[in-house]
C-alpha atoms as a PDB file:
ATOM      1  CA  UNK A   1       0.000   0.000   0.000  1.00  0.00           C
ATOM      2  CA  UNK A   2       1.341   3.516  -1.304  1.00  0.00           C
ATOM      3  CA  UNK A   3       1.487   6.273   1.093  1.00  0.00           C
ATOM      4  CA  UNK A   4      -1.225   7.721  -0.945  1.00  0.00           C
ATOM      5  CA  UNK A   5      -3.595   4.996  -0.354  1.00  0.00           C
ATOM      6  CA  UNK A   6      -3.179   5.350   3.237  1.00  0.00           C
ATOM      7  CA  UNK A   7      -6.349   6.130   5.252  1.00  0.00           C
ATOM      8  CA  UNK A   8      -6.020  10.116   5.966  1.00  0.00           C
ATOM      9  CA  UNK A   9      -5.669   9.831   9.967  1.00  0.00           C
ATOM     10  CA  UNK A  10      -2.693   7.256   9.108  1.00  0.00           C
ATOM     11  CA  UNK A  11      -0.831   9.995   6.590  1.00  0.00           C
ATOM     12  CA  UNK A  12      -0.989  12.446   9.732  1.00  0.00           C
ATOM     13  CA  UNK A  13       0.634   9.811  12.404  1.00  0.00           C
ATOM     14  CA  UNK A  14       3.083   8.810   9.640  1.00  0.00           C
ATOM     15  CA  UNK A  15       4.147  12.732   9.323  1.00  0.00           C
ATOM     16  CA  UNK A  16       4.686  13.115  13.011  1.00  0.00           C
ATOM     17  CA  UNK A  17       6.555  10.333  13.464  1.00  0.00           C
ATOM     18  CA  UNK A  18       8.783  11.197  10.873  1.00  0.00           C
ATOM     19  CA  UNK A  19       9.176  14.607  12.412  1.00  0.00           C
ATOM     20  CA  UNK A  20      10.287  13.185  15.329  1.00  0.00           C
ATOM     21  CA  UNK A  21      12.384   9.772  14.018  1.00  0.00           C
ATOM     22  CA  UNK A  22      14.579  13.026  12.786  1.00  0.00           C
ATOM     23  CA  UNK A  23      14.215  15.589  15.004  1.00  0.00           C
ATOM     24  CA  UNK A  24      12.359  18.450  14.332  1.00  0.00           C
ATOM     25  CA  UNK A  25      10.119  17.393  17.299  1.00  0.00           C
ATOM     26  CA  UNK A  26      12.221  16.276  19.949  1.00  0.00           C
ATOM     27  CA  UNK A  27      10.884  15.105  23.458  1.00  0.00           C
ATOM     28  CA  UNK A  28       8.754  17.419  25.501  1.00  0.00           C
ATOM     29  CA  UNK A  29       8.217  19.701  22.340  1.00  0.00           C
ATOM     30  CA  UNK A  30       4.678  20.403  21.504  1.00  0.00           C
ATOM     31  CA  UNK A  31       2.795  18.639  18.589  1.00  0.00           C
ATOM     32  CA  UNK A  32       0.781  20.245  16.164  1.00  0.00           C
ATOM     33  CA  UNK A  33      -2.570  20.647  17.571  1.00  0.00           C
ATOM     34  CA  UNK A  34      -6.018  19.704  16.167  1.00  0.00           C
ATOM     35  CA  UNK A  35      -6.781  22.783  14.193  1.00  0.00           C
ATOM     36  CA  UNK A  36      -3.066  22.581  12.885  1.00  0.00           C
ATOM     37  CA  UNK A  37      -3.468  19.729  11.755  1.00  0.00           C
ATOM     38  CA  UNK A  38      -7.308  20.532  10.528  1.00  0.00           C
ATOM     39  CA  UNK A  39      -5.265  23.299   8.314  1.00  0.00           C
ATOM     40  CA  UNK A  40      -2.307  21.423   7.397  1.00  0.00           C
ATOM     41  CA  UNK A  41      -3.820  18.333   6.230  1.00  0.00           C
ATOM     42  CA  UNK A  42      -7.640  19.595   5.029  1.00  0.00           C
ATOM     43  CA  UNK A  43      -9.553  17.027   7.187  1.00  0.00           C
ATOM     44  CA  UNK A  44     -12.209  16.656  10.344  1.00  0.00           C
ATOM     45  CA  UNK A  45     -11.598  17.647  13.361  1.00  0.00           C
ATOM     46  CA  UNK A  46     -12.837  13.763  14.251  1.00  0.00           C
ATOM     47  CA  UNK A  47      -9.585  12.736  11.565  1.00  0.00           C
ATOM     48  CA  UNK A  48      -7.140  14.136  13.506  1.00  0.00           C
ATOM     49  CA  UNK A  49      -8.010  13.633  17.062  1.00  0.00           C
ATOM     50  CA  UNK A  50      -7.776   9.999  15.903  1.00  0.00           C
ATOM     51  CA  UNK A  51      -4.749  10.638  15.007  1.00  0.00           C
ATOM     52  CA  UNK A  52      -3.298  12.343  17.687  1.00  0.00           C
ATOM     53  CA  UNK A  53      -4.901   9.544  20.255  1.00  0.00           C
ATOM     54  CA  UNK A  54      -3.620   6.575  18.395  1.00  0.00           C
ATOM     55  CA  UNK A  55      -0.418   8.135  18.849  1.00  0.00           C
ATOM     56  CA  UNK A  56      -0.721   8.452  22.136  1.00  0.00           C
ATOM     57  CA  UNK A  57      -1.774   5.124  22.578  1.00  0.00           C
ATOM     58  CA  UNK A  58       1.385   4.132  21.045  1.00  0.00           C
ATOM     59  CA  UNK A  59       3.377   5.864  23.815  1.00  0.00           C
ATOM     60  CA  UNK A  60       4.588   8.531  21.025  1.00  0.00           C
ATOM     61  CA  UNK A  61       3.177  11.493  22.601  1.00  0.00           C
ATOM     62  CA  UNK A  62       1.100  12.353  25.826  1.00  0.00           C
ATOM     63  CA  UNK A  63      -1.700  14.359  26.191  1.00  0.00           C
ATOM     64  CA  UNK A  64      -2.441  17.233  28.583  1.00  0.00           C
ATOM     65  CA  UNK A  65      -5.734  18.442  28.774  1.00  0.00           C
ATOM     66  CA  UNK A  66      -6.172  21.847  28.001  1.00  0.00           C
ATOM     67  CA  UNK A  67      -3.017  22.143  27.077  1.00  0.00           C
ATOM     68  CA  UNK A  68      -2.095  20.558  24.178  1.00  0.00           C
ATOM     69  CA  UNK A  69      -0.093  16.959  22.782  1.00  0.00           C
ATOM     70  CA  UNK A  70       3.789  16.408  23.620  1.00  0.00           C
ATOM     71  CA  UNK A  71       6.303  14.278  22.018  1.00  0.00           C
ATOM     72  CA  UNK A  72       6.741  11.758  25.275  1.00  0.00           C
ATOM     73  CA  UNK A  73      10.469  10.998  26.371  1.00  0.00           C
ATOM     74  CA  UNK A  74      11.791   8.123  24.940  1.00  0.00           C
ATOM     75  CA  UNK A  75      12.080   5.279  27.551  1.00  0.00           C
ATOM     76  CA  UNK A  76      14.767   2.895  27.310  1.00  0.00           C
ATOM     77  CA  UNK A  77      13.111  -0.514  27.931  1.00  0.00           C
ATOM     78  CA  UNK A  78      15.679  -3.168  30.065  1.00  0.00           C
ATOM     79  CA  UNK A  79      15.127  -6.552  31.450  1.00  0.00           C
ATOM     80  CA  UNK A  80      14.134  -7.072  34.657  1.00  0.00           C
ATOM     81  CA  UNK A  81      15.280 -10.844  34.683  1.00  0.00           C
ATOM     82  CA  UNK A  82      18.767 -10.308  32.372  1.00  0.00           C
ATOM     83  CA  UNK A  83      21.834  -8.338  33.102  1.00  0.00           C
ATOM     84  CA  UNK A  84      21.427  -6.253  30.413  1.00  0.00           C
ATOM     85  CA  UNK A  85      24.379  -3.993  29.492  1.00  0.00           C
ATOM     86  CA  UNK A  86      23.121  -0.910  28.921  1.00  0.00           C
ATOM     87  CA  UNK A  87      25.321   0.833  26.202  1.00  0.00           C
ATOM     88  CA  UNK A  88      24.625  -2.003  23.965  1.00  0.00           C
ATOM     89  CA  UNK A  89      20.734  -1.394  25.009  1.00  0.00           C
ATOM     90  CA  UNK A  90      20.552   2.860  24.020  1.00  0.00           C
ATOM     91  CA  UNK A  91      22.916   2.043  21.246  1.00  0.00           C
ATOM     92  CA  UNK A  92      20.693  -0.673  19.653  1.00  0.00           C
ATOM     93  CA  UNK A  93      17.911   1.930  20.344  1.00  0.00           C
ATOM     94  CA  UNK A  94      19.805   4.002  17.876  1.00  0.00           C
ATOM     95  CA  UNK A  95      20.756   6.317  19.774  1.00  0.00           C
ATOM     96  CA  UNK A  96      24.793   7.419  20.924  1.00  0.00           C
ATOM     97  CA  UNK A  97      25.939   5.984  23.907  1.00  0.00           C
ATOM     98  CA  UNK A  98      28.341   8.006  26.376  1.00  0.00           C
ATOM     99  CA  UNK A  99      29.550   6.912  30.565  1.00  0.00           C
ATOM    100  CA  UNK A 100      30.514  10.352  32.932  1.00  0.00           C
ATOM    101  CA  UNK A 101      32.128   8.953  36.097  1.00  0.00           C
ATOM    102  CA  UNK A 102      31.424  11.275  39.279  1.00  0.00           C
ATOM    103  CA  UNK A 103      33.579   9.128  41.300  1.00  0.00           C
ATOM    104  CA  UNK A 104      35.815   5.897  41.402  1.00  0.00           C
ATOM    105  CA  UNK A 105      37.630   5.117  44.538  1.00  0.00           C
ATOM    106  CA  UNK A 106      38.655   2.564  47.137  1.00  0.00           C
ATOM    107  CA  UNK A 107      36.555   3.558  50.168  1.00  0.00           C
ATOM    108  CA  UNK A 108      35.184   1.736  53.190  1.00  0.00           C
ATOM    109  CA  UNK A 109      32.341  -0.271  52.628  1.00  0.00           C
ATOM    110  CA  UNK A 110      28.930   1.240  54.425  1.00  0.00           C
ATOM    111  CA  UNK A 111      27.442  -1.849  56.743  1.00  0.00           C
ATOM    112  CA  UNK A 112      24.903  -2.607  54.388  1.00  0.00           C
ATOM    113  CA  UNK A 113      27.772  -2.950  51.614  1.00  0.00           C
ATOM    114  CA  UNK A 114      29.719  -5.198  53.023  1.00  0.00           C
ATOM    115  CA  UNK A 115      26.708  -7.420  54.083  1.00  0.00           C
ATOM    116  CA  UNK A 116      25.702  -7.628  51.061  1.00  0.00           C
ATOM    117  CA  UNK A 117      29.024  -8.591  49.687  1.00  0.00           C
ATOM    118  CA  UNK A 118      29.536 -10.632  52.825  1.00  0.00           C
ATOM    119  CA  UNK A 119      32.532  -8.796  53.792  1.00  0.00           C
ATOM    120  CA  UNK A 120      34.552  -8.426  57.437  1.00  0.00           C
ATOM    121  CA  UNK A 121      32.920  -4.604  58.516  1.00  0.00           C
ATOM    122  CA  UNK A 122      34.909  -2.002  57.880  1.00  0.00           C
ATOM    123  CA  UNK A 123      36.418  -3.558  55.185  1.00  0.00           C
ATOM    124  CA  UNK A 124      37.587  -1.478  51.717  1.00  0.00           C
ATOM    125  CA  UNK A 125      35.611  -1.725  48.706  1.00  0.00           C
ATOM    126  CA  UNK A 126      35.908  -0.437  45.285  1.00  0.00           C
ATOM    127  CA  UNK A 127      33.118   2.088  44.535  1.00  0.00           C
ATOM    128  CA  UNK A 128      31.826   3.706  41.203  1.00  0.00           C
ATOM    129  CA  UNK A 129      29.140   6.697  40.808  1.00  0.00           C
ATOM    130  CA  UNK A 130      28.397   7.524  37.054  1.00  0.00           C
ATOM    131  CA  UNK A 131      25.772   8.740  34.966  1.00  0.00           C
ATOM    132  CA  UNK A 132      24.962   6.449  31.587  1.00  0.00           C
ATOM    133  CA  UNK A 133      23.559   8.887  28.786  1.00  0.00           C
ATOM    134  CA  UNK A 134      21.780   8.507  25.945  1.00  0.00           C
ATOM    135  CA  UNK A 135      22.830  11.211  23.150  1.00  0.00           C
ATOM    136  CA  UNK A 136      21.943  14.596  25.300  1.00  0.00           C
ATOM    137  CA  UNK A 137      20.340  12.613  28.043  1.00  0.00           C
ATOM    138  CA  UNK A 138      21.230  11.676  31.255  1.00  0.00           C
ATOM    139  CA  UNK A 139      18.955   8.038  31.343  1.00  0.00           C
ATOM    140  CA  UNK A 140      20.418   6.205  34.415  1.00  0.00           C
ATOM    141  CA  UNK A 141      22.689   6.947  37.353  1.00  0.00           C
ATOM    142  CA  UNK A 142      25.097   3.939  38.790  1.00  0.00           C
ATOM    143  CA  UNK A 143      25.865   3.437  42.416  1.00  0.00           C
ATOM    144  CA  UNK A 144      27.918   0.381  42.451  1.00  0.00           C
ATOM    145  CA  UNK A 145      30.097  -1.284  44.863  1.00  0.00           C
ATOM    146  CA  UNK A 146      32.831  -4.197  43.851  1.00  0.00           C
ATOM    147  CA  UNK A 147      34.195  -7.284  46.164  1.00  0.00           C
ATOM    148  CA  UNK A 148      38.429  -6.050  45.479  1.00  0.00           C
ATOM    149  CA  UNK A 149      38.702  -9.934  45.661  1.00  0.00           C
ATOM    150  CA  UNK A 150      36.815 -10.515  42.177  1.00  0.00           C
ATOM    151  CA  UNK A 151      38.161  -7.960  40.378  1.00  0.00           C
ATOM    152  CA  UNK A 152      41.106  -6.067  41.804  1.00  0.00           C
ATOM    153  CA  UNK A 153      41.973  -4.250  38.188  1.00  0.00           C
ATOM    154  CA  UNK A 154      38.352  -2.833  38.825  1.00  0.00           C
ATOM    155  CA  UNK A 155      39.612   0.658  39.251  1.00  0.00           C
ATOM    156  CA  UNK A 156      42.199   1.205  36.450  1.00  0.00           C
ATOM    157  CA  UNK A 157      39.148   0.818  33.479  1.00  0.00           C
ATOM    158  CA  UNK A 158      38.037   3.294  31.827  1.00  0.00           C
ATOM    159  CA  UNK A 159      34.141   3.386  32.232  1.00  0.00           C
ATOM    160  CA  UNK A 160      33.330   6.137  29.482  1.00  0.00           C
ATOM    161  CA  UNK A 161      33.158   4.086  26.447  1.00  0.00           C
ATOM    162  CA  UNK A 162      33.296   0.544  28.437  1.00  0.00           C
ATOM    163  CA  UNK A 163      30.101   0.066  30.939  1.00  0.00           C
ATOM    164  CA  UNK A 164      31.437  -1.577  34.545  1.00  0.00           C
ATOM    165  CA  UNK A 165      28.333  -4.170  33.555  1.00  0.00           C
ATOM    166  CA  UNK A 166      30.739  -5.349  30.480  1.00  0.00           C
ATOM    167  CA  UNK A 167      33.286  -5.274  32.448  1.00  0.00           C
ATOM    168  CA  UNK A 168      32.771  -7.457  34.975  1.00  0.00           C
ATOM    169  CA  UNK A 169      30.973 -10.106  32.869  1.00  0.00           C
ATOM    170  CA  UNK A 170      34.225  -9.892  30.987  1.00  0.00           C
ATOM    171  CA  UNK A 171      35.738 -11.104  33.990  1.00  0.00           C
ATOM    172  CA  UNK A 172      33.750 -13.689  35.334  1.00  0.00           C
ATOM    173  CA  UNK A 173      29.860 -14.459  34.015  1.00  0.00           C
ATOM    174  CA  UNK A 174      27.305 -14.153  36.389  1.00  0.00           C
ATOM    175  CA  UNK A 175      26.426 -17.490  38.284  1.00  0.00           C
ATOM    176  CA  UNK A 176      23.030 -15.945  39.918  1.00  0.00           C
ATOM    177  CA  UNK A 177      21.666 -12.706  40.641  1.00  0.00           C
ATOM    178  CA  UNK A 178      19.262 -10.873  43.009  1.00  0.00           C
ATOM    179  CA  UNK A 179      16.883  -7.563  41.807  1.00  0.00           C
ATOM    180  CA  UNK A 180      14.412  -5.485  43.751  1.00  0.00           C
ATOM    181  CA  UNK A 181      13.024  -2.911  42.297  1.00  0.00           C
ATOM    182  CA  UNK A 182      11.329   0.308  43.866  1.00  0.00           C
ATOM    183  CA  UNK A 183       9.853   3.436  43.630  1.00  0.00           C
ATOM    184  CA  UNK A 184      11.478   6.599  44.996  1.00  0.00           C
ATOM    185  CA  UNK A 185      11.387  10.414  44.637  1.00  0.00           C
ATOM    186  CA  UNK A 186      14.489  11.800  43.420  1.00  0.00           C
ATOM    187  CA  UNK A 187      15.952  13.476  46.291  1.00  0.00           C
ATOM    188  CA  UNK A 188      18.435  17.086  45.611  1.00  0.00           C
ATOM    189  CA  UNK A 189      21.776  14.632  44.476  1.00  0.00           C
ATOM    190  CA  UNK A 190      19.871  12.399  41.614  1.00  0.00           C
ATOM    191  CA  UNK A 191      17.725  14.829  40.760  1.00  0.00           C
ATOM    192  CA  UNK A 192      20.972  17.265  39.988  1.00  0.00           C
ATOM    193  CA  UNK A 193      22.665  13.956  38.005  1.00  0.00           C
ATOM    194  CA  UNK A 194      19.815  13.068  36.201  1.00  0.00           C
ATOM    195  CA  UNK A 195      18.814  16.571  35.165  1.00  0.00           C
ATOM    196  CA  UNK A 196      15.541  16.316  36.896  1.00  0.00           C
ATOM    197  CA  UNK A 197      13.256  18.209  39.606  1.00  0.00           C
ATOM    198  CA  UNK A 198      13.348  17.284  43.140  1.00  0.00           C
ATOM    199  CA  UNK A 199      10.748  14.912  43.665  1.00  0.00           C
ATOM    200  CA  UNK A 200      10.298  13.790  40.418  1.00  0.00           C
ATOM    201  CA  UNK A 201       9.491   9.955  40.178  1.00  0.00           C
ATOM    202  CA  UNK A 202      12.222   7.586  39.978  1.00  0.00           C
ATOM    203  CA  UNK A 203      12.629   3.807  39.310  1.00  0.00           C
ATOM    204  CA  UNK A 204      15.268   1.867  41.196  1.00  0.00           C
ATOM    205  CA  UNK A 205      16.748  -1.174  40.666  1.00  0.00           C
ATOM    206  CA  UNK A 206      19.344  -2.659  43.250  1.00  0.00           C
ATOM    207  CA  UNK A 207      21.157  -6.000  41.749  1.00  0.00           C
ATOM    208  CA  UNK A 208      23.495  -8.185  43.434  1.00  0.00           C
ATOM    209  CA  UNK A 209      25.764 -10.535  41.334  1.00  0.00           C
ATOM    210  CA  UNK A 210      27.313 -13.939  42.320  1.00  0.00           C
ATOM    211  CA  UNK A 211      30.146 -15.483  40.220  1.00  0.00           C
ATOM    212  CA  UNK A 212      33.573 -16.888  40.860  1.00  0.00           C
ATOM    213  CA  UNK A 213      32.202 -18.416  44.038  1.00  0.00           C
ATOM    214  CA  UNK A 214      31.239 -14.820  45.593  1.00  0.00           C
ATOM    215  CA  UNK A 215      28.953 -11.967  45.840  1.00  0.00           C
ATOM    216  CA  UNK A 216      31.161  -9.923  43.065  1.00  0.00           C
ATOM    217  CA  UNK A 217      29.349  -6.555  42.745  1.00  0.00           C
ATOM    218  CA  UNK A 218      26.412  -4.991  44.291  1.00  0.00           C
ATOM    219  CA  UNK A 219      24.632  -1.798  42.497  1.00  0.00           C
ATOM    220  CA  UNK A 220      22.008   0.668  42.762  1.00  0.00           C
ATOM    221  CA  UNK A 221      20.350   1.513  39.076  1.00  0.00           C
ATOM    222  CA  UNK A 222      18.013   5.170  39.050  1.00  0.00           C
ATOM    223  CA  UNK A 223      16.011   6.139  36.326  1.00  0.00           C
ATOM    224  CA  UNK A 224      14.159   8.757  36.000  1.00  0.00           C
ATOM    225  CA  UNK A 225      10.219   7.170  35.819  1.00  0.00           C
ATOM    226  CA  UNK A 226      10.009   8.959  32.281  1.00  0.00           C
ATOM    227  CA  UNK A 227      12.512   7.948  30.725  1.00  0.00           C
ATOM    228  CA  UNK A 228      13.225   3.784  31.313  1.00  0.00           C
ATOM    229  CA  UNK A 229      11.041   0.836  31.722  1.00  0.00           C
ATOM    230  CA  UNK A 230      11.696  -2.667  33.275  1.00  0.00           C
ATOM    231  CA  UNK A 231       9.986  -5.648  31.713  1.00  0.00           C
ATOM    232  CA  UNK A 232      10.031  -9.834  32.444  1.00  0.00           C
ATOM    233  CA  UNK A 233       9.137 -12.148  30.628  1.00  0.00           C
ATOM    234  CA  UNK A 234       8.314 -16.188  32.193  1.00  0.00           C
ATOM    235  CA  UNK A 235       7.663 -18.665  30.001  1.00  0.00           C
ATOM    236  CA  UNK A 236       6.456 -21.221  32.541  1.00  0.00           C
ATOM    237  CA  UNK A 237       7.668 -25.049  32.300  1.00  0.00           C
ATOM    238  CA  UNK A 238       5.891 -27.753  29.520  1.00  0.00           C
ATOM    239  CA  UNK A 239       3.995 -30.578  31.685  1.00  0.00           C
END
């Protein structure tokens, strides 16, 4: 089927997702309204509010009553039951993929750390804050700890082209591994990092990783809400 033989309300979704795939609306600008596209395209009013609500039925834009249609942030959809690494996920996306490390140290492990890693208390651990982007975005902030034991060269990588996730799966796979994931308002510090309001929602993700006979890595995964998505899929076991 030409483009031509398309039904009318179909021509006007195909035209603003084309303005979007390249970027002359980009996320949180505001789509042509009803009348716009009333003028623009010669049809009902009926025509293109289809249009516009399929569209945002598609998770393509949202709508705001009595204030107009937005192009919706582009959510970055990961795994819940994987250990995804995440350049490879916004970069199959098609979109650029950069790593901005706030911090990379040896440091003393907080309690809860070293429980978790099931290390003597007190004991030094090597920690990693950094913000994952996608082009111009900042779409995830990582709060990882790493037993020294499993990966002592942990440190000396450089995390802004290679993700810590590749990483360490480079050095050992992953035997098992342990999610919970959460809800949370971004407090001052993740808001800042993320390049989001205080309070905004947040997704969280906290995974612990077993391999090479111990707990290798613990880390803390933030999202803004708007912006990434978990899903699971269980395929359940043939009787």
């Amino acid at each position: 089927m030409s483009k031509r033989d398309l039904p009318l309300y179909e021509r006007i979704k195909q035209a603003i997702r084309v303005d979007i795939a390249e970027g002359r609306l980009v996320p949180g600008a505001r789509v042509p309204s009803e009348h716009e596209l009333m003028r623009r395209f010669g049809c009902s009013r009926m025509t293109a509010h289809r249009a516009l609500r399929e569209l945002a039925a598609e998770g393509l834009v949202v709508r705001a009553v009595g204030s107009g249609s937005y192009v919706a942030e582009r959510r970055l959809e990961l795994s819940a039951l994987l250990v995804p690494d995440i350049a490879q996920e916004i970069r199959s996306s098609g979109r650029s993929y950069r790593g901005e490390v706030v911090a990379c140290a040896r440091a003393p492990a907080p309690a809860e750390i070293a429980c978790a890693l099931e290390l003597p208390p007190h004991t030094e651990a090597f920690h990693l804050l950094m913000v994952h982007w996608a082009d111009a975005v900042p779409l995830q902030l990582e709060d990882r700890w790493v037993n020294p034991a499993f990966a002592p060269d942990f440190l000396a990588q450089d995390f802004k082209t290679r993700t810590p996730n590749a990483y360490l799966t480079a050095v050992a796979p992953v035997d098992e591994a342990e999610e919970t994931i959460e809800a949370i308002a971004a407090d001052r510090k993740v808001a800042r990092l993320l390049g989001i309001r205080t309070g905004e929602p947040c997704l969280v993700l906290t995974r612990r990783t077993f391999a090479r006979g111990m707990w290798a890595t613990t880390a803390r995964l933030v999202g803004a809400g708007k912006r990434w998505r978990l899903f699971a899929r269980f395929r359940p076991p043939q009787p």
